[in-house]
Protein backbone atom coordinates (compact mmCIF):
# COMPACT_ATOMS: atom_id res chain seq x y z
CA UNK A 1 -9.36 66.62 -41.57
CA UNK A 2 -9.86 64.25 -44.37
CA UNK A 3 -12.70 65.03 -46.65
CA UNK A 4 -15.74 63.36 -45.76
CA UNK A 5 -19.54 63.13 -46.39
CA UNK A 6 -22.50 61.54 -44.80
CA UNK A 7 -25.64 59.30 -46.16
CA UNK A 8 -28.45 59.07 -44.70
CA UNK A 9 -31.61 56.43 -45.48
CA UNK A 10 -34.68 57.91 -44.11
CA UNK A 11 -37.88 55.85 -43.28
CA UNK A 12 -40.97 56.62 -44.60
CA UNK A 13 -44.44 55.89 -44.20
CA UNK A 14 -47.83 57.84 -44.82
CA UNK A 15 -49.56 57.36 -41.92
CA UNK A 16 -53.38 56.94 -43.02
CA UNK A 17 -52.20 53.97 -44.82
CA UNK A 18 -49.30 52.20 -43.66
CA UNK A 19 -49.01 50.01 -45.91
CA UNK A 20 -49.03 52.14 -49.35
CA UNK A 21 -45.82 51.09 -51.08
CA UNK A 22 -42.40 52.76 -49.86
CA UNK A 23 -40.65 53.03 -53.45
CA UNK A 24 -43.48 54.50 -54.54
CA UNK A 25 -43.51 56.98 -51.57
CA UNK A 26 -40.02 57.97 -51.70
CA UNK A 27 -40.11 58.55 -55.53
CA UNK A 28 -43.06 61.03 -55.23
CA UNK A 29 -40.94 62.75 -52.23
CA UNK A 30 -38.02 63.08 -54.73
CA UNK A 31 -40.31 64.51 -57.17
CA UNK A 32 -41.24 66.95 -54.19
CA UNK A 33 -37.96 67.95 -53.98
CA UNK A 34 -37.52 68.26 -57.19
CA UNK A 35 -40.38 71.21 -57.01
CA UNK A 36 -39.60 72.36 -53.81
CA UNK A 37 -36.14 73.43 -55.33
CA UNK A 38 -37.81 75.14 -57.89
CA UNK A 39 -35.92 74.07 -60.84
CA UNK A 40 -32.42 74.00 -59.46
CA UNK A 41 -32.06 70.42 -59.63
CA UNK A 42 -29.89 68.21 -62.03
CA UNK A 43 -30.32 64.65 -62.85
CA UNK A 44 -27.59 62.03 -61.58
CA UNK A 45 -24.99 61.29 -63.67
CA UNK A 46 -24.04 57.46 -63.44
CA UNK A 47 -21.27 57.27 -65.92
CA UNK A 48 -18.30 57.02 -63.46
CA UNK A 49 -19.92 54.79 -61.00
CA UNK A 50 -18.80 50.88 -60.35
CA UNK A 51 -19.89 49.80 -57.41
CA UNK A 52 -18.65 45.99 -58.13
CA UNK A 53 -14.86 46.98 -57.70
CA UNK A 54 -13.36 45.61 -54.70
CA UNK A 55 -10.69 47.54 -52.63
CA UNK A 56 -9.19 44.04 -52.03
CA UNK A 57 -8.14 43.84 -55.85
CA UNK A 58 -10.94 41.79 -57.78
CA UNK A 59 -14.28 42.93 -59.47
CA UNK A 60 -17.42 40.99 -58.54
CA UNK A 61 -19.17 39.30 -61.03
CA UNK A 62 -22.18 40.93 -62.02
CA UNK A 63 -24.16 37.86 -62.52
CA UNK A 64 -23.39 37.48 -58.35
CA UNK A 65 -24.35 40.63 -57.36
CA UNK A 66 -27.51 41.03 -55.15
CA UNK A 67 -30.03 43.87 -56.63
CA UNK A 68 -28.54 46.14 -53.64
CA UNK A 69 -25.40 46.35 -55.31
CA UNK A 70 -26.12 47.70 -58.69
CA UNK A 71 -26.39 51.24 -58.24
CA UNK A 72 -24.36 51.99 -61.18
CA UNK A 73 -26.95 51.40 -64.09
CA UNK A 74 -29.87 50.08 -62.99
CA UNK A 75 -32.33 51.44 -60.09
CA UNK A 76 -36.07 50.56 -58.93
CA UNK A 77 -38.62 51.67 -60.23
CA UNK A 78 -42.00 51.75 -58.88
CA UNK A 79 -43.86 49.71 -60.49
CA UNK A 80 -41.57 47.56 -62.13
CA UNK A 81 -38.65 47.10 -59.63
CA UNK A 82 -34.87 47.07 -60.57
CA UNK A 83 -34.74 48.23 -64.41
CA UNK A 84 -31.85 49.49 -66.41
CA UNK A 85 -31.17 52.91 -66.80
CA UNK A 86 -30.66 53.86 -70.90
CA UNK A 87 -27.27 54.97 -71.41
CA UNK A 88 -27.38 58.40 -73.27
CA UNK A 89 -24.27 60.33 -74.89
CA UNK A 90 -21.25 59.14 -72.45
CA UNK A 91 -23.97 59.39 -69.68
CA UNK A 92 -27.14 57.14 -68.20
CA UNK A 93 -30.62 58.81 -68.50
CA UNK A 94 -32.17 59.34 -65.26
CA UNK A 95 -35.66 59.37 -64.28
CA UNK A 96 -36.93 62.18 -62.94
CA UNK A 97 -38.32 60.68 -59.86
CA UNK A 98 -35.23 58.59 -59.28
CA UNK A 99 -32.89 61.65 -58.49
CA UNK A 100 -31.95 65.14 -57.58
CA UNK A 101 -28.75 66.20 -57.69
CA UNK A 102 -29.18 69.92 -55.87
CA UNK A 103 -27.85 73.38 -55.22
CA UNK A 104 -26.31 72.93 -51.83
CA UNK A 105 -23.77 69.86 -53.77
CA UNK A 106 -25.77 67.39 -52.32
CA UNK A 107 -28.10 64.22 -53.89
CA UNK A 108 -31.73 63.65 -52.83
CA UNK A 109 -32.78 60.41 -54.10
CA UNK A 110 -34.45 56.77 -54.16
CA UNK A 111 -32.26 54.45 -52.53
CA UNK A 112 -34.18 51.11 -53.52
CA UNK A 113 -37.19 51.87 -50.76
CA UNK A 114 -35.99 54.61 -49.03
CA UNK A 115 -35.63 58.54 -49.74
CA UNK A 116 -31.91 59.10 -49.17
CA UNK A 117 -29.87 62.54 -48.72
CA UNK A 118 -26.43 62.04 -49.84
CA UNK A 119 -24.70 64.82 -48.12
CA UNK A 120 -21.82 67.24 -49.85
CA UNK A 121 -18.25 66.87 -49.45
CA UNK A 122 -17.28 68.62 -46.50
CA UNK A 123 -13.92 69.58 -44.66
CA UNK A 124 -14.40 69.87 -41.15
CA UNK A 125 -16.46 67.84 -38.56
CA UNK A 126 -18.30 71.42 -37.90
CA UNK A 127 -19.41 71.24 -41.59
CA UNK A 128 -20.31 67.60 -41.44
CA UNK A 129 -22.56 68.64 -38.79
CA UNK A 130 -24.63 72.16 -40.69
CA UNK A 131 -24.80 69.96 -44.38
CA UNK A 132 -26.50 66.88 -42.38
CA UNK A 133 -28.92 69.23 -40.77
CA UNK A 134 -29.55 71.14 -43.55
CA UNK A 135 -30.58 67.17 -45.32
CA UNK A 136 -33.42 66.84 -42.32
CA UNK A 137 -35.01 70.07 -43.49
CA UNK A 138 -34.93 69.59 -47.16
CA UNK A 139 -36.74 66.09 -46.15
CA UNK A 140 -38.58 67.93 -44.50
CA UNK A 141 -39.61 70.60 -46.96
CA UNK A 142 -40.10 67.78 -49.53
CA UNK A 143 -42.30 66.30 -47.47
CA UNK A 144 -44.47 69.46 -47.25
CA UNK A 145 -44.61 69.92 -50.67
CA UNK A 146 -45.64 66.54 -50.83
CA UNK A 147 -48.60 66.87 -48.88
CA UNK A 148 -49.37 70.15 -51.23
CA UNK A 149 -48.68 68.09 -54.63
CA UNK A 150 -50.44 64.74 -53.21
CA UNK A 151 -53.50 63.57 -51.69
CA UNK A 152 -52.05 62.39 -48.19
CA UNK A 153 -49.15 62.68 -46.32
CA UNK A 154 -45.56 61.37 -45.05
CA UNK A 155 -43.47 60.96 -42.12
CA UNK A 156 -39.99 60.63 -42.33
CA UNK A 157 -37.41 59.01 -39.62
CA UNK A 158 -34.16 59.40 -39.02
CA UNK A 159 -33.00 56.00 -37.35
CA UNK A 160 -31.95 52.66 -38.56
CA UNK A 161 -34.59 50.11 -37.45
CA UNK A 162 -38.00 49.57 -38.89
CA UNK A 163 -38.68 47.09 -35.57
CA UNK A 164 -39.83 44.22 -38.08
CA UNK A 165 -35.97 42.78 -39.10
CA UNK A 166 -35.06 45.52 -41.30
CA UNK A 167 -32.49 47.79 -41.33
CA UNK A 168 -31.13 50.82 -43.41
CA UNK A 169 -28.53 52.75 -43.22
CA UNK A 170 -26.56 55.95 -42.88
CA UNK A 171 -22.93 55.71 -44.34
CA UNK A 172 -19.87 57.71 -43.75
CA UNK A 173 -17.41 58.31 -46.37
CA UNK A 174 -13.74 59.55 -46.01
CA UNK A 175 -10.99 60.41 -48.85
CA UNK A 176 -8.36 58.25 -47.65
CA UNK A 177 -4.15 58.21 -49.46
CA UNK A 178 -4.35 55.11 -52.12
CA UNK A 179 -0.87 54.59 -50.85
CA UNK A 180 -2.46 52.89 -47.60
CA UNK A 181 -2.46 49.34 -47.64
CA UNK A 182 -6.41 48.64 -47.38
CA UNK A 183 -6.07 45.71 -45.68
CA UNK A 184 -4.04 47.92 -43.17
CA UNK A 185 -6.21 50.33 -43.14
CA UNK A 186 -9.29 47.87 -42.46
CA UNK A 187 -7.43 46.19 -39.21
CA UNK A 188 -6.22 48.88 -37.51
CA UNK A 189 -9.73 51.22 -38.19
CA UNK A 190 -11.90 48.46 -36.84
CA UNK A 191 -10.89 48.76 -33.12
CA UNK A 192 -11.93 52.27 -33.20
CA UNK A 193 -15.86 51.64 -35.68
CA UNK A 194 -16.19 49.17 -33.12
CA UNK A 195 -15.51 51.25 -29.76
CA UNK A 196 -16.42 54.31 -31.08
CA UNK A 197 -20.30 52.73 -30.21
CA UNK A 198 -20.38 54.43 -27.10
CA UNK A 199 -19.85 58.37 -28.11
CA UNK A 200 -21.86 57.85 -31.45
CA UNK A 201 -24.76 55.13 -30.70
CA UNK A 202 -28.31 56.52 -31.31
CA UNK A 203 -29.59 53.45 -28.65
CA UNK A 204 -32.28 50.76 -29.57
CA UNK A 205 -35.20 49.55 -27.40
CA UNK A 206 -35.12 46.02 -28.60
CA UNK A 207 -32.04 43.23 -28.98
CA UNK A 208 -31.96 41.43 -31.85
CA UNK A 209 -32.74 41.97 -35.46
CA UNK A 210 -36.48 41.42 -34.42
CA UNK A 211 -35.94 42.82 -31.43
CA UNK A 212 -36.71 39.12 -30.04
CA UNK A 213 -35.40 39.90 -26.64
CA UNK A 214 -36.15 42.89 -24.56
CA UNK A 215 -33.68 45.37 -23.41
CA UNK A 216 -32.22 48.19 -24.53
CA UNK A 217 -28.91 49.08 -26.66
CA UNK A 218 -26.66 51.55 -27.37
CA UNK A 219 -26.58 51.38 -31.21
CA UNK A 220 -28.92 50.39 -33.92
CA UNK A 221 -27.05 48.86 -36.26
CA UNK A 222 -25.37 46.56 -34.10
CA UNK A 223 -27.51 43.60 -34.36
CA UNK A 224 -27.03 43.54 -38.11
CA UNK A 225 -23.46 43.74 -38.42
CA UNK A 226 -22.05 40.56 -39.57
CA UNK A 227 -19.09 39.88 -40.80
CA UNK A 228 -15.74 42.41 -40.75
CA UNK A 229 -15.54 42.99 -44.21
CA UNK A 230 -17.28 42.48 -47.24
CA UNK A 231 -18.72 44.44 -49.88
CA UNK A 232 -22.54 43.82 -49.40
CA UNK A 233 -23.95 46.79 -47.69
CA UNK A 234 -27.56 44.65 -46.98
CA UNK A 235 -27.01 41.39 -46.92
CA UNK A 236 -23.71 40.10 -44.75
CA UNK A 237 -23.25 43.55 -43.55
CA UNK A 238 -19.36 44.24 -42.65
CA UNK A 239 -17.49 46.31 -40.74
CA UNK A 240 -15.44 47.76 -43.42
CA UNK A 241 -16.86 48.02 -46.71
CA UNK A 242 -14.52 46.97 -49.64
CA UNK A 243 -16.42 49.37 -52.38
CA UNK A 244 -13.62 50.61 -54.11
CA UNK A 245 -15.37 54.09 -55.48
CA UNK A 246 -12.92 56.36 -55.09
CA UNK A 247 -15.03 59.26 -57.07
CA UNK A 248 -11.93 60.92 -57.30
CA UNK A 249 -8.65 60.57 -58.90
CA UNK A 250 -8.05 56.78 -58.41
CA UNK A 251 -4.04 57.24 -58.43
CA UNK A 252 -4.43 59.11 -55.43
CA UNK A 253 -7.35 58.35 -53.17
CA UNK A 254 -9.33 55.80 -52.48
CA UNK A 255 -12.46 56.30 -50.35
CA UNK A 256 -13.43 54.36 -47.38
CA UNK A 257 -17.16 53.74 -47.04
CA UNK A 258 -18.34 53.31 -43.31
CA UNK A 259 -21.97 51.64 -43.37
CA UNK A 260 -21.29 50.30 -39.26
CA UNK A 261 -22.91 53.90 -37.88
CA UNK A 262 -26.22 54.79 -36.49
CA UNK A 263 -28.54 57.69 -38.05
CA UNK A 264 -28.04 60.37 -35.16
CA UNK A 265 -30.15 63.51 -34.49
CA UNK A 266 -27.79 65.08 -32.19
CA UNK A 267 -25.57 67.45 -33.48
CA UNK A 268 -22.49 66.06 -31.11
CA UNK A 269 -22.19 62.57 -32.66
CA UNK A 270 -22.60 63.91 -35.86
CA UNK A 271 -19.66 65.62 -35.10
CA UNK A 272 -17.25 63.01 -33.41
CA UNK A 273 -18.11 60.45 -35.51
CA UNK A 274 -16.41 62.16 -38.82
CA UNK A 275 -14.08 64.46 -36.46
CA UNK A 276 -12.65 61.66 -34.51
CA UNK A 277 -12.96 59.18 -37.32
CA UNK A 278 -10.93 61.27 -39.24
CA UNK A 279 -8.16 61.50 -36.69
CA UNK A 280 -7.66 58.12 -36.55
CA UNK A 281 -7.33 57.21 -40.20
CA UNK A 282 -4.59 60.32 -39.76
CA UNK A 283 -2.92 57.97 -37.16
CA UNK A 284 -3.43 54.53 -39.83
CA UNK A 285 -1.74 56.90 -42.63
CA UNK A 286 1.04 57.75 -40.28
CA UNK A 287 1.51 53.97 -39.80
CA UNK A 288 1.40 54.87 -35.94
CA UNK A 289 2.30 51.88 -34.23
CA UNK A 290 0.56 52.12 -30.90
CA UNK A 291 -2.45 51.45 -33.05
CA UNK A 292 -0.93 47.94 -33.31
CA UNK A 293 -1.76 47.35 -29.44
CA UNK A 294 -5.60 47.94 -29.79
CA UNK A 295 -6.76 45.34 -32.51
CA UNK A 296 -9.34 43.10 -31.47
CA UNK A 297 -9.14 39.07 -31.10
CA UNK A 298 -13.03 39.21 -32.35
CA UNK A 299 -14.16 42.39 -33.68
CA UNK A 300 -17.76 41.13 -34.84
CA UNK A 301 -18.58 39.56 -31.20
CA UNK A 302 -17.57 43.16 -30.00
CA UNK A 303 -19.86 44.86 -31.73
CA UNK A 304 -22.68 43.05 -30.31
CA UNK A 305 -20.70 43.14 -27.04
CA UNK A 306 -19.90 46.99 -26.74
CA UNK A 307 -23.58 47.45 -28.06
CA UNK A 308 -25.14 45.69 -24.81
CA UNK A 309 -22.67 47.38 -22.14
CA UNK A 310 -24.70 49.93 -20.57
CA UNK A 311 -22.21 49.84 -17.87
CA UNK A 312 -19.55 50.51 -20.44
CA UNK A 313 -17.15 48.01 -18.25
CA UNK A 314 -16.93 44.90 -20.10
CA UNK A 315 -13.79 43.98 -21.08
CA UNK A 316 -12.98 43.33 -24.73
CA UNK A 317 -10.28 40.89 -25.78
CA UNK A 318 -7.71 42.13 -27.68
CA UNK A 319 -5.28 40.36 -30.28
CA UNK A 320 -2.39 41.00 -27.98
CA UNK A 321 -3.86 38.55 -25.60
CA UNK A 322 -4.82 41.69 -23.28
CA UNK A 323 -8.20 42.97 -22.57
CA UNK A 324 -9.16 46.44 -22.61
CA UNK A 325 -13.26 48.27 -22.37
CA UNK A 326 -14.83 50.05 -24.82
CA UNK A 327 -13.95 53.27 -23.17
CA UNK A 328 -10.16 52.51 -22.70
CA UNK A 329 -9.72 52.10 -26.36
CA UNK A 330 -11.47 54.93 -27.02
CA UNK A 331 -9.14 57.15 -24.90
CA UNK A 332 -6.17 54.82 -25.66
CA UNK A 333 -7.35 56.06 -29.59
CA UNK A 334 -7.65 60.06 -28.23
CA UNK A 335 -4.31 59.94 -26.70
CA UNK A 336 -2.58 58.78 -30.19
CA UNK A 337 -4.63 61.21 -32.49
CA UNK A 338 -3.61 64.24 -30.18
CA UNK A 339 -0.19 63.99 -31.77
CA UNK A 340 -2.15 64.48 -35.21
CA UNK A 341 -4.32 67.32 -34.41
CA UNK A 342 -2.75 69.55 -37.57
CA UNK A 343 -5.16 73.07 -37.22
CA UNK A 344 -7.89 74.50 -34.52
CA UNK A 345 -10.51 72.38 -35.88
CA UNK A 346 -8.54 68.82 -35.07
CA UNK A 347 -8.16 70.79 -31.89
CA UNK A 348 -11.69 71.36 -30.84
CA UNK A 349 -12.49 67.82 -32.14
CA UNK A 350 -9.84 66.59 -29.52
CA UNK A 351 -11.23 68.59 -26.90
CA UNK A 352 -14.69 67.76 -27.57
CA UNK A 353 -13.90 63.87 -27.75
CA UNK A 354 -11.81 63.86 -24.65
CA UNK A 355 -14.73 65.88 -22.86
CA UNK A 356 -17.44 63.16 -23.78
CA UNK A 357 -15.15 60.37 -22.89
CA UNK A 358 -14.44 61.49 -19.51
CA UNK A 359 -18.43 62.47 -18.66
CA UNK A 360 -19.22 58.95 -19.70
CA UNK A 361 -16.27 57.61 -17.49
CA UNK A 362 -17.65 59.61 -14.52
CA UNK A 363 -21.30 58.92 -14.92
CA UNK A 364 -23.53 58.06 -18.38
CA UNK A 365 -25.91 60.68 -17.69
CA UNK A 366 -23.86 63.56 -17.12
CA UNK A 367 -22.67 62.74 -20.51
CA UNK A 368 -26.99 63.19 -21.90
CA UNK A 369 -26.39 66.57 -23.57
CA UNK A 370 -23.88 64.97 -26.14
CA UNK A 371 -24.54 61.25 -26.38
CA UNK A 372 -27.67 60.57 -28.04
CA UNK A 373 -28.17 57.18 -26.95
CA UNK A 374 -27.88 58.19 -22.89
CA UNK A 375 -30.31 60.42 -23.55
CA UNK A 376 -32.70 58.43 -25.38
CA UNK A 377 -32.17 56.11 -22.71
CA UNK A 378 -32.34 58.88 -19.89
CA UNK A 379 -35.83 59.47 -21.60
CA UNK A 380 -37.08 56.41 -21.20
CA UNK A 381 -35.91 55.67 -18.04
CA UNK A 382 -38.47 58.48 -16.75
CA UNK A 383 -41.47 57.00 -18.85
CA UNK A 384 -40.38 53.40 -17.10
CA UNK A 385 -40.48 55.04 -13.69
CA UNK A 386 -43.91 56.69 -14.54
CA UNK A 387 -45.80 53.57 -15.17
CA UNK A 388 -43.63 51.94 -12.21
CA UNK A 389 -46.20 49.06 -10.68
CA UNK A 390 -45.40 47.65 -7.17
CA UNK A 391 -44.14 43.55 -7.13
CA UNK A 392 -45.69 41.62 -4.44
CA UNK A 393 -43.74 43.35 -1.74
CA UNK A 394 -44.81 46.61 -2.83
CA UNK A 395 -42.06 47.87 -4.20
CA UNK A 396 -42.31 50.08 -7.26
CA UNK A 397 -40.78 47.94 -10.19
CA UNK A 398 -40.17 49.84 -13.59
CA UNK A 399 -42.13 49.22 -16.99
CA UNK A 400 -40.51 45.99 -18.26
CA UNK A 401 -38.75 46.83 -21.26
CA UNK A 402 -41.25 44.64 -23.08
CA UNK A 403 -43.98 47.19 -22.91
CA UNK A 404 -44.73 48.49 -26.19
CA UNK A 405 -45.19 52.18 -25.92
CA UNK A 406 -40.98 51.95 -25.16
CA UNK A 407 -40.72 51.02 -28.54
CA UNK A 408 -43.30 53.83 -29.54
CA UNK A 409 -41.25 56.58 -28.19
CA UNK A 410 -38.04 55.02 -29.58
CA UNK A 411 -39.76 55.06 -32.91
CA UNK A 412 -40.68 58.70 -32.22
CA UNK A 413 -37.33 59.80 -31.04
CA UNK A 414 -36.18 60.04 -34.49
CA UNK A 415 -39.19 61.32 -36.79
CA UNK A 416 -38.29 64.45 -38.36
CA UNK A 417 -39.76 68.03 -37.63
CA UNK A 418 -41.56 66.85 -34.06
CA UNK A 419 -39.76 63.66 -32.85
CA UNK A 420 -38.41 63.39 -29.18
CA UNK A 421 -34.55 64.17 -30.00
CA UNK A 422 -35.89 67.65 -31.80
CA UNK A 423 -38.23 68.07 -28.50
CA UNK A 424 -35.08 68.01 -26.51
CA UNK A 425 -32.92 70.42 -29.10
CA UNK A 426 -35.07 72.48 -28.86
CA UNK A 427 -35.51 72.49 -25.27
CA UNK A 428 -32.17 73.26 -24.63
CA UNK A 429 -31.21 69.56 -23.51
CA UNK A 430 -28.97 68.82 -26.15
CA UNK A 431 -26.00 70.40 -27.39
CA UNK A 432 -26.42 72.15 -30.83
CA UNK A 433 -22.87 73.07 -32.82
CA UNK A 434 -24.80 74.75 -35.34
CA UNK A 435 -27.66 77.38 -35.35
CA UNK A 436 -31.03 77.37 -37.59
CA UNK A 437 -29.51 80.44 -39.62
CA UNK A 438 -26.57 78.33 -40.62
CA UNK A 439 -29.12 75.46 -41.77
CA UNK A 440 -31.10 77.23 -43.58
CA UNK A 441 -28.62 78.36 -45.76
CA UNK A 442 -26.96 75.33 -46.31
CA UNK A 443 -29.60 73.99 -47.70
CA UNK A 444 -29.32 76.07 -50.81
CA UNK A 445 -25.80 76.63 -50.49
CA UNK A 446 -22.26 74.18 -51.00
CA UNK A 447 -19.81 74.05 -48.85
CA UNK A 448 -17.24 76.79 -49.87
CA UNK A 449 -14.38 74.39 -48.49
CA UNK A 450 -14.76 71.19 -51.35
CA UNK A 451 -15.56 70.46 -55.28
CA UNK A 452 -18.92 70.91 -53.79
CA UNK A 453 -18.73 74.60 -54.30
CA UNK A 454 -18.44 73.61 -57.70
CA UNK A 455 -21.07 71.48 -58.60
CA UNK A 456 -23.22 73.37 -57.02
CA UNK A 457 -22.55 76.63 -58.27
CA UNK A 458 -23.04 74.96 -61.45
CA UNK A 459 -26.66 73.52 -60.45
CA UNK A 460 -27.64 76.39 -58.36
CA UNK A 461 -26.80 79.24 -60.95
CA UNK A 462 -26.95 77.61 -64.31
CA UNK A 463 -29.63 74.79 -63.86
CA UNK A 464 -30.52 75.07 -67.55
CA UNK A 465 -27.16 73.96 -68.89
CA UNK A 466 -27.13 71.21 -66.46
CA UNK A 467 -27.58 67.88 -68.53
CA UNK A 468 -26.69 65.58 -65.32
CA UNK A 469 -23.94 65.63 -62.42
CA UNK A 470 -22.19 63.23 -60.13
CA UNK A 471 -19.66 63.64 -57.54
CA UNK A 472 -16.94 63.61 -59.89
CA UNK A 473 -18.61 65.12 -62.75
CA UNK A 474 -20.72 67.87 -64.35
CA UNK A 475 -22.57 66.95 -67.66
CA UNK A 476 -23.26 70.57 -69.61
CA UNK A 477 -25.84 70.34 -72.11
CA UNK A 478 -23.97 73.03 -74.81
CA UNK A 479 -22.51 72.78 -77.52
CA UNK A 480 -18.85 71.95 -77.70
CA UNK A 481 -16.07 70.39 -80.82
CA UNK A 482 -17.34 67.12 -79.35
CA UNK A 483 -21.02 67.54 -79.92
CA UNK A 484 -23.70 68.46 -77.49
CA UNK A 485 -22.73 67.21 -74.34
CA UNK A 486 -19.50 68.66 -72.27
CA UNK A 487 -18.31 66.34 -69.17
CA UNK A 488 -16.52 68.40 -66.89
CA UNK A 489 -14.15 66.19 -65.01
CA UNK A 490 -13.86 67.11 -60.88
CA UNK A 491 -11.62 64.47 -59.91
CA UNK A 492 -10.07 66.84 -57.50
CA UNK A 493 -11.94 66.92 -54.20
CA UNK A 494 -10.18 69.56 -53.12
CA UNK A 495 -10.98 72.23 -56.48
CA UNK A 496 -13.07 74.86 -55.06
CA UNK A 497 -13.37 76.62 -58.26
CA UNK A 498 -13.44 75.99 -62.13
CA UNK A 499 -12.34 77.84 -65.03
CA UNK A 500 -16.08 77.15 -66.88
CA UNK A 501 -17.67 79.26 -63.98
CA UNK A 502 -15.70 82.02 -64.49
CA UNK A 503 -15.97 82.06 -68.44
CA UNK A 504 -20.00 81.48 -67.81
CA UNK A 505 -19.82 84.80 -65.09
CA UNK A 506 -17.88 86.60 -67.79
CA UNK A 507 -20.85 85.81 -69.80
């Protein structure tokens, strides 16, 4: 599998006053986190980071950049907005409430107004799955030190929509050969961000950005997807982002930034959506020409398109002139990446794929343990049925979709610690990859399988030499024939271990 990670905005209000400022909120929750991992914590190092280079060969100006953008130097603050971060010794001086770069490799931070959990590299969908679980519950332990460090209290959500026009996200990221053409590479992974709706949607009560018409959806993200690629990630929102980051050895990799997914609370989509993802771009890298077969004529119409088809069998029209559903190009896409399954974990992702795809062929429901967004929709169904009232012929007609306690429990489905999708888990209605035990620890501990292992051993074990880290960096406050501050250079993803840990164990 190709290395991967997962980002994840999480909304946030305190409920006795709902309209206390957000930035402000999420900083003091990164400041909770900050305590809650008891001084094992490193501030973010920006020096590497330039988010205005374009994977289509040009740098935006800076002068054009929306605020969004510039998350190299500058970040908000909360009482002044977006403000420049001072640029100290090789590396940029980060607030304390700003960031948290923390034991487990991952980064707990402000993301303009939301708290975000930047998950660690990880190497198989399996791990994808225990490091994104192990974000809700530091958010969640954050959050209760919160409420012990601050008058009041927040709530946190994992889901994209704030039903008022805004959305925020939760981005994949995959290590990709810099060999690959990108514009390759963004045609023929469309078909599959596109399609891939229907296994990974987290469903919507709502259509449109305001939710102006009623109905319900299979993803939330859908609505504000607008373009097929760009490098905005708020404003024009693509398909395929062009953010040339690499964070890792630019010769070699590149990094492809997905920001077209929904948030998901269900273990299984967490899982096929970096699993079978992954599979695919092995298929682009191959230059597999089958792929060739399943481009779309419109890709951004099909969003919006695969998003509404509950009955998952519209048809889709394809480049070729053909036309082909959602779910055919989804097992049109298994059958090619089964002849790039390369160890048992490809294997199980295959089988677990192919076993969603053919529930959802037989009958949505059946596929409710797995896909989050038939079982939100399962969910609601019942609550519609409850409050059934009889038309003028007596017959029981559902809640109308307009009814606003739908788009209660679809705000509830995602809140963290008690929401309706954790209800379920914990019922035994969904399907859980990964136990509590294996949580727990990852929230204090990297994966063993990436340069996460590295960074952080470094901020786990020897916090106090810690000046700052990034993904591609560790900053070492100690003194060195170049002064005071030592960069330590992980531009291999794949480095599970570094000669400075060993000399520091050696003592």
């Amino acid at each position: 599998m190709h290395i991967a990670g997962i980002e994840t905005e999480y909304g946030i209000v305190d409920p006795a006053r709902e309209t206390a400022n957000p930035i402000l909120l999420s900083s003091r929750l990164v400041n909770a986190c900050r305590l809650w991992a008891d001084g094992r914590s490193a501030p973010w190092d920006y020096g590497g980071e330039d988010p205005l280079q374009d994977q289509r060969g040009h740098r935006r100006d800076r002068a054009t950049a929306g605020a969004d953008m510039l998350t190299d130097a500058h970040e908000w603050n909360p009482q002044h907005g977006l403000v420049s971060l001072r640029r100290r010794r090789g590396t940029w001086e980060d607030p304390a409430h700003l960031n948290a770069v923390l034991g487990n490799g991952a980064r707990f931070y402000v993301d303009h107004a939301h708290p975000e959990y930047s998950g660690p590299e990880v190497a198989t969908a399996r791990e994808a799955v225990v490091w994104d679980r192990a974000g809700d519950a530091i958010a969640l332990a954050a959050a209760a030190r919160y409420a012990q460090e601050e008058d009041s209290t927040v709530a946190l959500y994992k889901n994209n929509v704030d039903g008022k026009g805004a959305s925020y996200g939760t981005h994949e990221n995959f290590l990709v050969r810099r060999d690959v053409d990108f514009h390759r590479l963004a045609q023929l992974v469309t078909s599959h961000l596109v399609t891939r709706t229907i296994v990974v949607g987290a469903g919507r009560v709502g259509l449109g950005q305001r939710g102006e018409e009623s109905g319900f959806q299979i993803s939330q993200r859908a609505d504000y997807i607008e373009t097929e690629i760009g490098l905005e990630t708020t404003l024009r929102r693509p398909i395929v982002n062009t953010r040339d980051e690499p964070h890792a050895d630019r010769r070699r990799w590149r990094r492809l930034h997905v920001i077209v997914g929904d948030a998901n609370c269900f273990d299984v989509p967490v899982y096929l959506k970096v699993g079978a993802t992954s599979l695919v771009l092995s298929a682009i890298e191959a230059d597999d020409e089958r792929l060739e077969a399943l481009l779309l004529a419109e890709p951004v119409a099909a969003v919006r398109t695969v998003s509404r088809d509950l009955s998952l069998g519209v048809a889709l029209p394809l480049a070729s002139g053909e036309s082909a559903t959602a779910l055919e190009i989804q097992r049109a896409l298994l059958e090619i990446c089964r002849d790039y399954v390369a160890d048992a974990d490809d294997a199980q992702v295959i089988a677990r794929w192919e076993s969603v795809l053919d529930a959802l062929g037989r009958d949505i429901f059946e596929a409710a343990r797995d896909v989050e967004w038939v079982a939100k929709l399962q969910l609601l169904g019942r609550l519609r049925d409850k409050h059934a009232q009889p038309d003028t012929e007596g017959i029981a007609v559902p809640m109308p979709w307009s009814d606003a306690r739908l788009a209660a429990l679809d705000l509830q489905w995602g809140r963290l610690g008690d929401g309706w999708a954790r209800r379920l888990a914990d019922a035994g209605a969904a399907t859980r990859l990964a136990d509590e035990a294996e949580v727990e620890r990852a929230m204090r501990t990297p994966p063993a399988s990436t340069r996460a292992a590295v960074r952080g051993a470094f901020v786990g074990t020897y916090p106090q030499l810690v000046d700052a880290a990034g993904w591609a960096s560790v900053v070492l406050d100690r003194e060195n024939a170049h002064g005071k501050l030592e960069v330590l250079h992980l531009d291999d993803p794949f480095a599970t271990t570094h000669p400075m840990l060993d000399e520091l164990a050696r003592g």
